[in-house]
C-alpha atoms as a PDB file:
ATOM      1  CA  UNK A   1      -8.434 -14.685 -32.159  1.00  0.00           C
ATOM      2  CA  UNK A   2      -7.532 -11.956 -29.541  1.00  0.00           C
ATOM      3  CA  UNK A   3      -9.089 -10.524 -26.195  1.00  0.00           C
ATOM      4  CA  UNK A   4      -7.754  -7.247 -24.528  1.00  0.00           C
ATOM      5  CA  UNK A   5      -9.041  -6.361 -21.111  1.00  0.00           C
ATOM      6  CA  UNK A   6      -7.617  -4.002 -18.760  1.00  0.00           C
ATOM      7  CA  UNK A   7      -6.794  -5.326 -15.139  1.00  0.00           C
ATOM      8  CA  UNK A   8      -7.555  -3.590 -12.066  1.00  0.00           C
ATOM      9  CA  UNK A   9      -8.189  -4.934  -8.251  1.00  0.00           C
ATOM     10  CA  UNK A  10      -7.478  -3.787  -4.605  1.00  0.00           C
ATOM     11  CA  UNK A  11      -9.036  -0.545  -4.916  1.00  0.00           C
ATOM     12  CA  UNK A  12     -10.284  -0.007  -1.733  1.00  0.00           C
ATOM     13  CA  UNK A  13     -12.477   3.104  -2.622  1.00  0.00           C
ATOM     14  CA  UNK A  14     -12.902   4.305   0.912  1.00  0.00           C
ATOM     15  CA  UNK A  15      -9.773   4.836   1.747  1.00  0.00           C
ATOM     16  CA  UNK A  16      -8.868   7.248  -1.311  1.00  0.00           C
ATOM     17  CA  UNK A  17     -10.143  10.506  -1.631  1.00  0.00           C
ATOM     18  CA  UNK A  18     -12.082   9.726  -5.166  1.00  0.00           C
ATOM     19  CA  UNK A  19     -11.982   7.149  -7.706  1.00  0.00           C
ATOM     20  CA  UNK A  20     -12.914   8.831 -11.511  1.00  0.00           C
ATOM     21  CA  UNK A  21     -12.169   6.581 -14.628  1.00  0.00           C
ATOM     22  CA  UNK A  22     -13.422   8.654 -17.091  1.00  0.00           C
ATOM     23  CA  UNK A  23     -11.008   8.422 -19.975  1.00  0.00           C
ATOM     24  CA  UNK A  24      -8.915   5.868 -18.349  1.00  0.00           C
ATOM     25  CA  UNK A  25      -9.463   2.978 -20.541  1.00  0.00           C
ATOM     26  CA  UNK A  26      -7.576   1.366 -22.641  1.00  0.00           C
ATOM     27  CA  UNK A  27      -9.406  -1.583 -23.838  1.00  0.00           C
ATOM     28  CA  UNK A  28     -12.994  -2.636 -24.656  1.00  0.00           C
ATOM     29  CA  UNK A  29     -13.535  -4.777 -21.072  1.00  0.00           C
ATOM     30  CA  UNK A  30     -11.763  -4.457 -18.053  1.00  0.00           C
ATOM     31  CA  UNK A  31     -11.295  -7.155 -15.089  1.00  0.00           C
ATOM     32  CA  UNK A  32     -11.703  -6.278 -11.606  1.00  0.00           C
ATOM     33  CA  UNK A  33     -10.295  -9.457  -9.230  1.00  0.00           C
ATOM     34  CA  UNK A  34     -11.798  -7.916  -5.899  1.00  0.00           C
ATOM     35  CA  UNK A  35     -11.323  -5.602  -3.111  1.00  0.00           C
ATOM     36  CA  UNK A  36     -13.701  -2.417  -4.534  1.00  0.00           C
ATOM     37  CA  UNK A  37     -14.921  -1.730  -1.207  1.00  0.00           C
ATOM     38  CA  UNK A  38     -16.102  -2.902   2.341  1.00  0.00           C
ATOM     39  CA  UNK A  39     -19.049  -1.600   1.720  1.00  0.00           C
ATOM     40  CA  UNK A  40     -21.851  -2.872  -0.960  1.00  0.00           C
ATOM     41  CA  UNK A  41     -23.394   1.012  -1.838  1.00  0.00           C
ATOM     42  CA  UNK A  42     -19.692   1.546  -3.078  1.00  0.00           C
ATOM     43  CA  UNK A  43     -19.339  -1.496  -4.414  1.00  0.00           C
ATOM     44  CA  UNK A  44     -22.658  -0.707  -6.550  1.00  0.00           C
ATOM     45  CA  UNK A  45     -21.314   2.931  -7.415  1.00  0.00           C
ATOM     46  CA  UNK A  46     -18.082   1.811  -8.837  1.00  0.00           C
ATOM     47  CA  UNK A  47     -19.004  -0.994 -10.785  1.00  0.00           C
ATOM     48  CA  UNK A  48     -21.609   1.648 -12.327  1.00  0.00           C
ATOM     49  CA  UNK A  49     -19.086   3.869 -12.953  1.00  0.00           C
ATOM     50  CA  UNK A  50     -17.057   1.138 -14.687  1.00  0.00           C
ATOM     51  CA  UNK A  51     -19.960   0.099 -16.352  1.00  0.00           C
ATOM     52  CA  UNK A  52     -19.980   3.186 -18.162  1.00  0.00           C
ATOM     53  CA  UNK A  53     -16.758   3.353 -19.264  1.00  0.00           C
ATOM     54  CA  UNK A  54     -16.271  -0.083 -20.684  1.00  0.00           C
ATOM     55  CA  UNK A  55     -18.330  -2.320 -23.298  1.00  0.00           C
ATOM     56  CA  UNK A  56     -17.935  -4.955 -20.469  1.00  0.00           C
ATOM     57  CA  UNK A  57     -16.618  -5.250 -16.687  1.00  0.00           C
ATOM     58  CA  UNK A  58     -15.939  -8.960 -15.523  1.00  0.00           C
ATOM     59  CA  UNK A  59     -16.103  -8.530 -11.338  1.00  0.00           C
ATOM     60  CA  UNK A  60     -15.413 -10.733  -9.077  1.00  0.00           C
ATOM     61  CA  UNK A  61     -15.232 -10.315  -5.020  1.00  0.00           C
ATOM     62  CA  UNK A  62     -12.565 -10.224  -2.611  1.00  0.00           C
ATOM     63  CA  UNK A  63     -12.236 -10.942   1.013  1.00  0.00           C
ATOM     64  CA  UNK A  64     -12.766  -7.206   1.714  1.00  0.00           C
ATOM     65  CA  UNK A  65     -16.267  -6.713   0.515  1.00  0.00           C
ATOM     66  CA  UNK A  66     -17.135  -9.259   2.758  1.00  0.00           C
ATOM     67  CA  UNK A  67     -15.551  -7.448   5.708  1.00  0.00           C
ATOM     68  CA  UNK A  68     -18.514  -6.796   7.935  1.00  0.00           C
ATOM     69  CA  UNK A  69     -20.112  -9.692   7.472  1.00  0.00           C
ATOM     70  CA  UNK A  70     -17.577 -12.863   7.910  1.00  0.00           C
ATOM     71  CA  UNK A  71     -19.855 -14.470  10.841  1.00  0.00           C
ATOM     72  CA  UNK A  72     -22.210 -15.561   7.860  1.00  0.00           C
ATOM     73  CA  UNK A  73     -20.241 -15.854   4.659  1.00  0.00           C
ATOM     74  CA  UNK A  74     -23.284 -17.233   2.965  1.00  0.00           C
ATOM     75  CA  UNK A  75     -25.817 -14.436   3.726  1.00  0.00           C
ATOM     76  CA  UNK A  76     -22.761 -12.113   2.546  1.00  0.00           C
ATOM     77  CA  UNK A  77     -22.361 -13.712  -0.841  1.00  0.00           C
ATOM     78  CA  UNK A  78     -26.423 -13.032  -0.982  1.00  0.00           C
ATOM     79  CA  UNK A  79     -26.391  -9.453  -0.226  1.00  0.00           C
ATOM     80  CA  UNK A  80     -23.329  -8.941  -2.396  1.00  0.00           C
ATOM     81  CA  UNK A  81     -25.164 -10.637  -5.058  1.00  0.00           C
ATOM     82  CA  UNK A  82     -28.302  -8.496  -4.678  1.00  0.00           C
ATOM     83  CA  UNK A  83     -25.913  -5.423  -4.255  1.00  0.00           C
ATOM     84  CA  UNK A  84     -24.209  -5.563  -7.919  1.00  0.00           C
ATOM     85  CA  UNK A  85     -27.236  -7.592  -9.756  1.00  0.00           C
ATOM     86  CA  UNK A  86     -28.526  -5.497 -13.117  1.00  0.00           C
ATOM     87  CA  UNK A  87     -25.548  -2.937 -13.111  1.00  0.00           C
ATOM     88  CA  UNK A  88     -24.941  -2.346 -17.077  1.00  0.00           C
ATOM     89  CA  UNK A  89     -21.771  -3.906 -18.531  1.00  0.00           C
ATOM     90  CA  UNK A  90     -20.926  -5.827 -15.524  1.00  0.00           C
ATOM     91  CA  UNK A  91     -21.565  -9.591 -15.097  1.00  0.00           C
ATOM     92  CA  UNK A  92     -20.650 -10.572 -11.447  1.00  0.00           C
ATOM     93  CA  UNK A  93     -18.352 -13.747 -12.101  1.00  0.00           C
ATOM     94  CA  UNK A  94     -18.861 -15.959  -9.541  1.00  0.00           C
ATOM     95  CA  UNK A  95     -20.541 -19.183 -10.991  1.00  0.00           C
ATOM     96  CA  UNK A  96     -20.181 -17.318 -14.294  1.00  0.00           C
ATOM     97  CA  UNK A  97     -17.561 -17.848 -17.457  1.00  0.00           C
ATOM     98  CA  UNK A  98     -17.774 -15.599 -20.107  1.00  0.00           C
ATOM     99  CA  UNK A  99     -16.727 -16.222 -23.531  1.00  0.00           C
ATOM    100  CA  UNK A 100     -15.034 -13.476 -25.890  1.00  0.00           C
ATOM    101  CA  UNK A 101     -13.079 -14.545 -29.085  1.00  0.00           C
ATOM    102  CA  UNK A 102     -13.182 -17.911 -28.671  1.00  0.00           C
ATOM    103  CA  UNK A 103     -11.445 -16.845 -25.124  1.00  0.00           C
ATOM    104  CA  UNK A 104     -13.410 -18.112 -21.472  1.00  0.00           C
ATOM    105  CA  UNK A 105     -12.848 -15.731 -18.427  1.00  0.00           C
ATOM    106  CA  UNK A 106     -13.603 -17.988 -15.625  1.00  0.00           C
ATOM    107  CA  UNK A 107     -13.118 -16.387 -12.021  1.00  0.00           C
ATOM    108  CA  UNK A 108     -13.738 -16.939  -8.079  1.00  0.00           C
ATOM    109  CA  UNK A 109     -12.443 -14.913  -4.988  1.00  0.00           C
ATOM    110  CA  UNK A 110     -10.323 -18.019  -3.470  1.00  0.00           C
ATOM    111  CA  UNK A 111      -9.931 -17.276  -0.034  1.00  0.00           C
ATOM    112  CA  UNK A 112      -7.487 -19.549   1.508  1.00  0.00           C
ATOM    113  CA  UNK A 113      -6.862 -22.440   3.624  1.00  0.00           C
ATOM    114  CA  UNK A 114      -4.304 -20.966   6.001  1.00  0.00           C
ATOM    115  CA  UNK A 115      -1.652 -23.607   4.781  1.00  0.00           C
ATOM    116  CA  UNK A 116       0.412 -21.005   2.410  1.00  0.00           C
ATOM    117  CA  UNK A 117       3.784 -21.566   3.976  1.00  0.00           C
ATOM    118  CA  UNK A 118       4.143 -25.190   5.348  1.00  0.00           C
ATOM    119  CA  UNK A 119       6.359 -23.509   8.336  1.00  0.00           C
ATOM    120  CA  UNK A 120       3.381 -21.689  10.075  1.00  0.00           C
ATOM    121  CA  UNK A 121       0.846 -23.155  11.619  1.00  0.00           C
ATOM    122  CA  UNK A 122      -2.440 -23.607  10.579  1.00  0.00           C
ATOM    123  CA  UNK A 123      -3.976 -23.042  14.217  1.00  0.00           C
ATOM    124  CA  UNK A 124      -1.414 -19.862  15.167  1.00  0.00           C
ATOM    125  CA  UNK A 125      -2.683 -18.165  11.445  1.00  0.00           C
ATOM    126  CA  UNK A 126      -6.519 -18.651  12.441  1.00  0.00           C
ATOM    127  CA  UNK A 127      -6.038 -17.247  15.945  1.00  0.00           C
ATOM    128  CA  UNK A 128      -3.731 -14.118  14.615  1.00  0.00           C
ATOM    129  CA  UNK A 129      -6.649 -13.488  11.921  1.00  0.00           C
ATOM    130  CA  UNK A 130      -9.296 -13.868  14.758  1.00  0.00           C
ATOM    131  CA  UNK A 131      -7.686 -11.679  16.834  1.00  0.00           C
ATOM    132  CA  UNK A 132      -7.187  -9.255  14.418  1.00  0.00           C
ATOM    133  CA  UNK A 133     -10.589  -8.878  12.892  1.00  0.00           C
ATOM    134  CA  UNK A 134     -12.647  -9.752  16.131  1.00  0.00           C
ATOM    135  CA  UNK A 135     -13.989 -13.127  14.823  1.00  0.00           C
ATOM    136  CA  UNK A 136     -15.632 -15.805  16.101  1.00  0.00           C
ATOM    137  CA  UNK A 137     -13.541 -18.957  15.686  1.00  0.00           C
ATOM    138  CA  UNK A 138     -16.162 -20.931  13.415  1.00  0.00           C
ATOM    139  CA  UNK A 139     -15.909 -17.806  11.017  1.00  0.00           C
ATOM    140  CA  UNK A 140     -12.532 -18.226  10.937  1.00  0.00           C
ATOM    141  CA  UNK A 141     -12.683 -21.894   9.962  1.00  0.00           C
ATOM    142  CA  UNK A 142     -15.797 -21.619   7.764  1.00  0.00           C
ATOM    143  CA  UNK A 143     -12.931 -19.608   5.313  1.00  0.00           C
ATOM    144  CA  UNK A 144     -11.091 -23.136   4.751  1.00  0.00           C
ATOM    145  CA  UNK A 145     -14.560 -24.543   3.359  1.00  0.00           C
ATOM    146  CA  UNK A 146     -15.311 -21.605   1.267  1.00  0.00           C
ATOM    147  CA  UNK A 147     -11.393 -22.070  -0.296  1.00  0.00           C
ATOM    148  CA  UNK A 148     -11.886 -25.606  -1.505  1.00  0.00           C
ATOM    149  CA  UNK A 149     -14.873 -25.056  -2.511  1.00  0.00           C
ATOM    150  CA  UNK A 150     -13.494 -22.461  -5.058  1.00  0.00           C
ATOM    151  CA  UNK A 151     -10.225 -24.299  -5.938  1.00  0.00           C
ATOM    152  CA  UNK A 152     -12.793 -27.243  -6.900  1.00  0.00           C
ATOM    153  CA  UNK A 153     -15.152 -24.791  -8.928  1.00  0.00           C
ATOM    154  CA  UNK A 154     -12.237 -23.935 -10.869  1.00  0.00           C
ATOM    155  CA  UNK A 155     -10.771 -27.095 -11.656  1.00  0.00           C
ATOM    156  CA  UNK A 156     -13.577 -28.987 -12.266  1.00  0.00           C
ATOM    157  CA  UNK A 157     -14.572 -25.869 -14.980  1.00  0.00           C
ATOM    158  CA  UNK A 158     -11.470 -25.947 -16.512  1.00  0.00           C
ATOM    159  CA  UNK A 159     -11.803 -29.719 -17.306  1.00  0.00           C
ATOM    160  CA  UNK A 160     -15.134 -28.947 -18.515  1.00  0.00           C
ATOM    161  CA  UNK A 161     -13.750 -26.283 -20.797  1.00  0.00           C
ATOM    162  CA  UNK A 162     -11.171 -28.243 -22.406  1.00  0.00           C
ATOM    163  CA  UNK A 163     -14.348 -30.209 -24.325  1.00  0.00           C
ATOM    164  CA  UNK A 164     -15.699 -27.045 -25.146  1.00  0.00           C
ATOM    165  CA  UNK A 165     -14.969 -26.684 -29.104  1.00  0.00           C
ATOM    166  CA  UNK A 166     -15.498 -22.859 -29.027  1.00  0.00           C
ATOM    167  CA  UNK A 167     -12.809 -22.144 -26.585  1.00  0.00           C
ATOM    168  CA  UNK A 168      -9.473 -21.949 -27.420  1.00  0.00           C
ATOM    169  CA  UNK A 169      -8.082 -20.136 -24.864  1.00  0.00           C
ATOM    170  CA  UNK A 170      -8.878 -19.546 -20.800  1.00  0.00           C
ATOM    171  CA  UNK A 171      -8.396 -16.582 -18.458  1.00  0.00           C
ATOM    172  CA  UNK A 172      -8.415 -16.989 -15.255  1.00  0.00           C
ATOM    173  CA  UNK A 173      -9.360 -14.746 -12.373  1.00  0.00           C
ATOM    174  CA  UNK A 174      -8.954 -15.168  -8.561  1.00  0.00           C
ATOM    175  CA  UNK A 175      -8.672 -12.707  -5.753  1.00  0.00           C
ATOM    176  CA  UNK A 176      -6.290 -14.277  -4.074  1.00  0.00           C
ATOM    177  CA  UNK A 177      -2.851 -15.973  -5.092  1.00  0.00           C
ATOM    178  CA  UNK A 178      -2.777 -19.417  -6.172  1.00  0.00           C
ATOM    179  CA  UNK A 179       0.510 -20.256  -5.529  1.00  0.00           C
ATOM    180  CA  UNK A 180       3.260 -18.880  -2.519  1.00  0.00           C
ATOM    181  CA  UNK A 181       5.933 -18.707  -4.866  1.00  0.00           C
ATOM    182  CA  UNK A 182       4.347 -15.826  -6.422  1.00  0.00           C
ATOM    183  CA  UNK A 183       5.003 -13.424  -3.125  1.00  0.00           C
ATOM    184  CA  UNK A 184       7.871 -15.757  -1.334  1.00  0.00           C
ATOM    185  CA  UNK A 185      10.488 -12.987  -1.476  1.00  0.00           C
ATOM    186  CA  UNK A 186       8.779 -10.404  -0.102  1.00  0.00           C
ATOM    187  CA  UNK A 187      10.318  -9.840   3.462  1.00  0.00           C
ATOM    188  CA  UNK A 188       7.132  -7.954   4.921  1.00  0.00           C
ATOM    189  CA  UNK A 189       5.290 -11.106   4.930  1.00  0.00           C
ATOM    190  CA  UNK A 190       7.121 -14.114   4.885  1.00  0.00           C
ATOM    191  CA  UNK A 191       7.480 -16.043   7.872  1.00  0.00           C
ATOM    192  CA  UNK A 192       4.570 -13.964   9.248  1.00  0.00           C
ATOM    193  CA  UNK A 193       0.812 -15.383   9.862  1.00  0.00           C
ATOM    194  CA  UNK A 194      -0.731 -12.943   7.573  1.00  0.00           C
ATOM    195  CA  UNK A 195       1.407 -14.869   4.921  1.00  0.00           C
ATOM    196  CA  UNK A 196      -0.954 -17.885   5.057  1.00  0.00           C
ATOM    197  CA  UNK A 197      -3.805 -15.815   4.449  1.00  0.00           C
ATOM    198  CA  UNK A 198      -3.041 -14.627   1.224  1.00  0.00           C
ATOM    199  CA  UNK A 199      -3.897 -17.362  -1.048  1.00  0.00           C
ATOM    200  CA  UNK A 200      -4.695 -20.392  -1.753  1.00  0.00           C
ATOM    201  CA  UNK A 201      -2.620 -22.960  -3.355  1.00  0.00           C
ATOM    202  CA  UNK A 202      -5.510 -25.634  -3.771  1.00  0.00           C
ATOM    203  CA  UNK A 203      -6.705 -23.337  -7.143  1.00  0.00           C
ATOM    204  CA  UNK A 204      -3.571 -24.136  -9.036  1.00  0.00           C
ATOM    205  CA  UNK A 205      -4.813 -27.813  -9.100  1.00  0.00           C
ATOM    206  CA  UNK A 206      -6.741 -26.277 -11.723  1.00  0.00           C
ATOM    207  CA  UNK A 207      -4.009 -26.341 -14.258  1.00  0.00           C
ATOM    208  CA  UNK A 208      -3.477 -29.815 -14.208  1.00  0.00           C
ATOM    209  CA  UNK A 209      -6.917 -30.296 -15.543  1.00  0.00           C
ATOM    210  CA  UNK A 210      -5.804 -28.123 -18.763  1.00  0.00           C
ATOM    211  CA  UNK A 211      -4.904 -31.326 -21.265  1.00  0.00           C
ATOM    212  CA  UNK A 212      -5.268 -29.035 -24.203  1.00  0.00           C
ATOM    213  CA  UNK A 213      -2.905 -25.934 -23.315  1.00  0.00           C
ATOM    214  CA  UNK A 214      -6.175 -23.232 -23.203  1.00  0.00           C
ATOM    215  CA  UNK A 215      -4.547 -21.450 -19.913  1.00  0.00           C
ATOM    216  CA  UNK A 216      -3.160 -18.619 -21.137  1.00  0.00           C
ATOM    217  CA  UNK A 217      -3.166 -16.072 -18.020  1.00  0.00           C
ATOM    218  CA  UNK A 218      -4.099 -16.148 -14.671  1.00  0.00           C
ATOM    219  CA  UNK A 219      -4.900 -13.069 -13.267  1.00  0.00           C
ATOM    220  CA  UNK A 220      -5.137 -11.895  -9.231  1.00  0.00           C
ATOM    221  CA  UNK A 221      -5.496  -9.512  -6.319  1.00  0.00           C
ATOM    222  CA  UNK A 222      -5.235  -9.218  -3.099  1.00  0.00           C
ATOM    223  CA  UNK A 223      -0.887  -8.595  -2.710  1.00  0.00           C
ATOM    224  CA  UNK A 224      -0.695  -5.414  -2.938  1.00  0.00           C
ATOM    225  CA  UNK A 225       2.236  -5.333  -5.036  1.00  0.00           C
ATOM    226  CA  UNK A 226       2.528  -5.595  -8.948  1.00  0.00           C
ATOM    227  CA  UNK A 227       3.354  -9.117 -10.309  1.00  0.00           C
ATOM    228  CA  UNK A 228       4.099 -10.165 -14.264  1.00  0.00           C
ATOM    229  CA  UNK A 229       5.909 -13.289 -14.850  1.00  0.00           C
ATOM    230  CA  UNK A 230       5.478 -16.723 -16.999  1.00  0.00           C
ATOM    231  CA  UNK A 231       5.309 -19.696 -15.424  1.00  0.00           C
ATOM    232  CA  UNK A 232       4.437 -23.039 -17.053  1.00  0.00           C
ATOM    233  CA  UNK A 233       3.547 -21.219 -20.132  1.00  0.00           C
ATOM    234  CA  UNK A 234       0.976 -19.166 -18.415  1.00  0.00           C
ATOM    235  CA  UNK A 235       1.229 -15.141 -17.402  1.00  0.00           C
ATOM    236  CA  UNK A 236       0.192 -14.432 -13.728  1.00  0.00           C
ATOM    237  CA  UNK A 237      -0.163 -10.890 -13.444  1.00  0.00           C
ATOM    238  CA  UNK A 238      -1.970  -8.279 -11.199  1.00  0.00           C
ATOM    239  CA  UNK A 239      -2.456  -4.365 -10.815  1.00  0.00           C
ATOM    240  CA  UNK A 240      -3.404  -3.332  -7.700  1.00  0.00           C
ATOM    241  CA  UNK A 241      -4.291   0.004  -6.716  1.00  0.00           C
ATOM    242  CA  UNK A 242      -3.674  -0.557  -2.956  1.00  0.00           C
ATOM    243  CA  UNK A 243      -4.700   1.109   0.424  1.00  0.00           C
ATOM    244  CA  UNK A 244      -4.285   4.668   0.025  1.00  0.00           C
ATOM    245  CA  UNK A 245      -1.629   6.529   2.531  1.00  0.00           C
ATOM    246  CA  UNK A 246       0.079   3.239   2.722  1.00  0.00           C
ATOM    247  CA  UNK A 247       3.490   2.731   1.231  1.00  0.00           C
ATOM    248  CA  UNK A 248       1.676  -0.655  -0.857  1.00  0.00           C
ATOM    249  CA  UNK A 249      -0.109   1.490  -3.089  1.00  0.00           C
ATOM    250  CA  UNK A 250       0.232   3.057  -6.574  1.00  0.00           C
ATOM    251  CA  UNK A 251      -0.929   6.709  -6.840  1.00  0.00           C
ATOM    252  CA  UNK A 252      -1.592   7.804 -10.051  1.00  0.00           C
ATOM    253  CA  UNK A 253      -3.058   4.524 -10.587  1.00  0.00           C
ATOM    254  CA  UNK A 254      -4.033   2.944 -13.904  1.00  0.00           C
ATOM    255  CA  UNK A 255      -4.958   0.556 -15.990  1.00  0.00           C
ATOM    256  CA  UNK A 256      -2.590  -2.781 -17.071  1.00  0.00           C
ATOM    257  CA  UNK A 257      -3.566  -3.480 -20.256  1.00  0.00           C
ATOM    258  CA  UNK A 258      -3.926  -7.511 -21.400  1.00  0.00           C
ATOM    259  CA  UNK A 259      -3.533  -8.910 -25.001  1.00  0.00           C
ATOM    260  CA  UNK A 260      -4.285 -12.843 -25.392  1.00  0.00           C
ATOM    261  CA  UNK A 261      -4.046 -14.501 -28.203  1.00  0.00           C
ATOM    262  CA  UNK A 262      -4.644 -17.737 -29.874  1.00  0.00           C
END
């Protein structure tokens, strides 16, 4: 059994001067792991776009098209909902798995619990990102709930999956990182408040749920830099277009095509 998918994320529409697929694929489905745009009519537009250039389009949000609308996470999740609901080709992921090949694509956003690096303070990375976005302090902590809530929807639906006879094999997709080690090297961000808020560790708990080996790759936004590398058996990899006219971006951009196998 095999499932190819190409991976894209981060691609911050507004802040390029176009973003055209056409002809760009390379497999049947493509991935998007968050970040299309801070605002839903783009959002919408993109995923239509996508939607006619692939057989399927697995989406799930990042922390960006929620931008303008953090004081009420919940009412933000509805409108995005509402936003991207009937495109065709594209099933919004959240509370979703899809199953391709005997393969399950399972995804959530992630968020994170500002605990990333144990040598920063929780407190000093909530009031940086409070500052820096303008935010109330209870949407600021509201984040934390919305991370464990999907670290738990993940592992709980991995150890659900491992009972599931016609799956043999399980992608998953988050927005942000689930593990520091991933970015720990990078000296832009490490030691730096902005560090904690780029994942959330609590989602790898997921993997210890996987008794029968299904994990195969784990794929991610959000770090605006390109990672590939095994760990534990499993490939964590991401492609993300970036921020245009900022040195973290990749311009021509395209696609990273995914092969799994079972």
């Amino acid at each position: 059994m095999q499932l190819a998918f190409d991976l894209i994320s981060d691609l911050h529409v507004e802040t390029w001067d176009s973003f055209d697929w056409t002809g760009q694929p390379t497999s049947p489905y493509c991935v998007v792991a968050g970040d299309v745009s801070r605002d839903y009519e783009l959002v919408r537009e993109t995923l239509e776009h996508l939607g006619s250039q692939y057989a399927g389009v697995f989406y799930i949000d990042g922390n960006d098209e929620h931008r303008y609308y953090m004081e009420n996470l919940g009412n933000s999740y509805g409108g995005l909902q509402n936003a991207v609901d009937g495109i065709k080709n594209v099933v919004y992921m959240q509370d979703n798995v899809v199953i391709i090949n005997g393969i399950a694509i399972l995804a959530t956003n992630g968020w994170w619990c500002y605990d990333f690096d144990p040598d920063i303070s929780i407190e000093s990375s909530q009031e940086w990102y409070e500052q820096y976005l303008d935010l109330s302090q209870e949407a600021v902590t509201s984040i934390t709930g919305v991370a464990y809530h999907d670290a738990a929807y993940l592992k709980n639906s991995v150890n659900r999956l491992q009972r599931q006879q016609d799956v043999a094999g399980i992608v998953i997709v988050s927005h942000t990182l689930p593990a520091p080690w991933l970015i720990s090297h990078d000296i832009d961000l490490i030691k730096t408040e902005r560090f904690n808020l780029m994942g959330n560790q609590h989602m790898s708990l997921a993997t210890d749920e996987d008794s029968e080996n299904k994990i195969r790759a784990w794929c991610f936004g959000h770090y605006h830099k390109s990672v590939d590398r095994m760990h534990a058996g499993i490939r964590y990899v991401s492609n993300p277009r970036g921020r245009g006219n900022t040195p973290w971006s990749q311009n021509p951009y395209y696609p990273k095509r995914i092969e799994i196998e079972i």
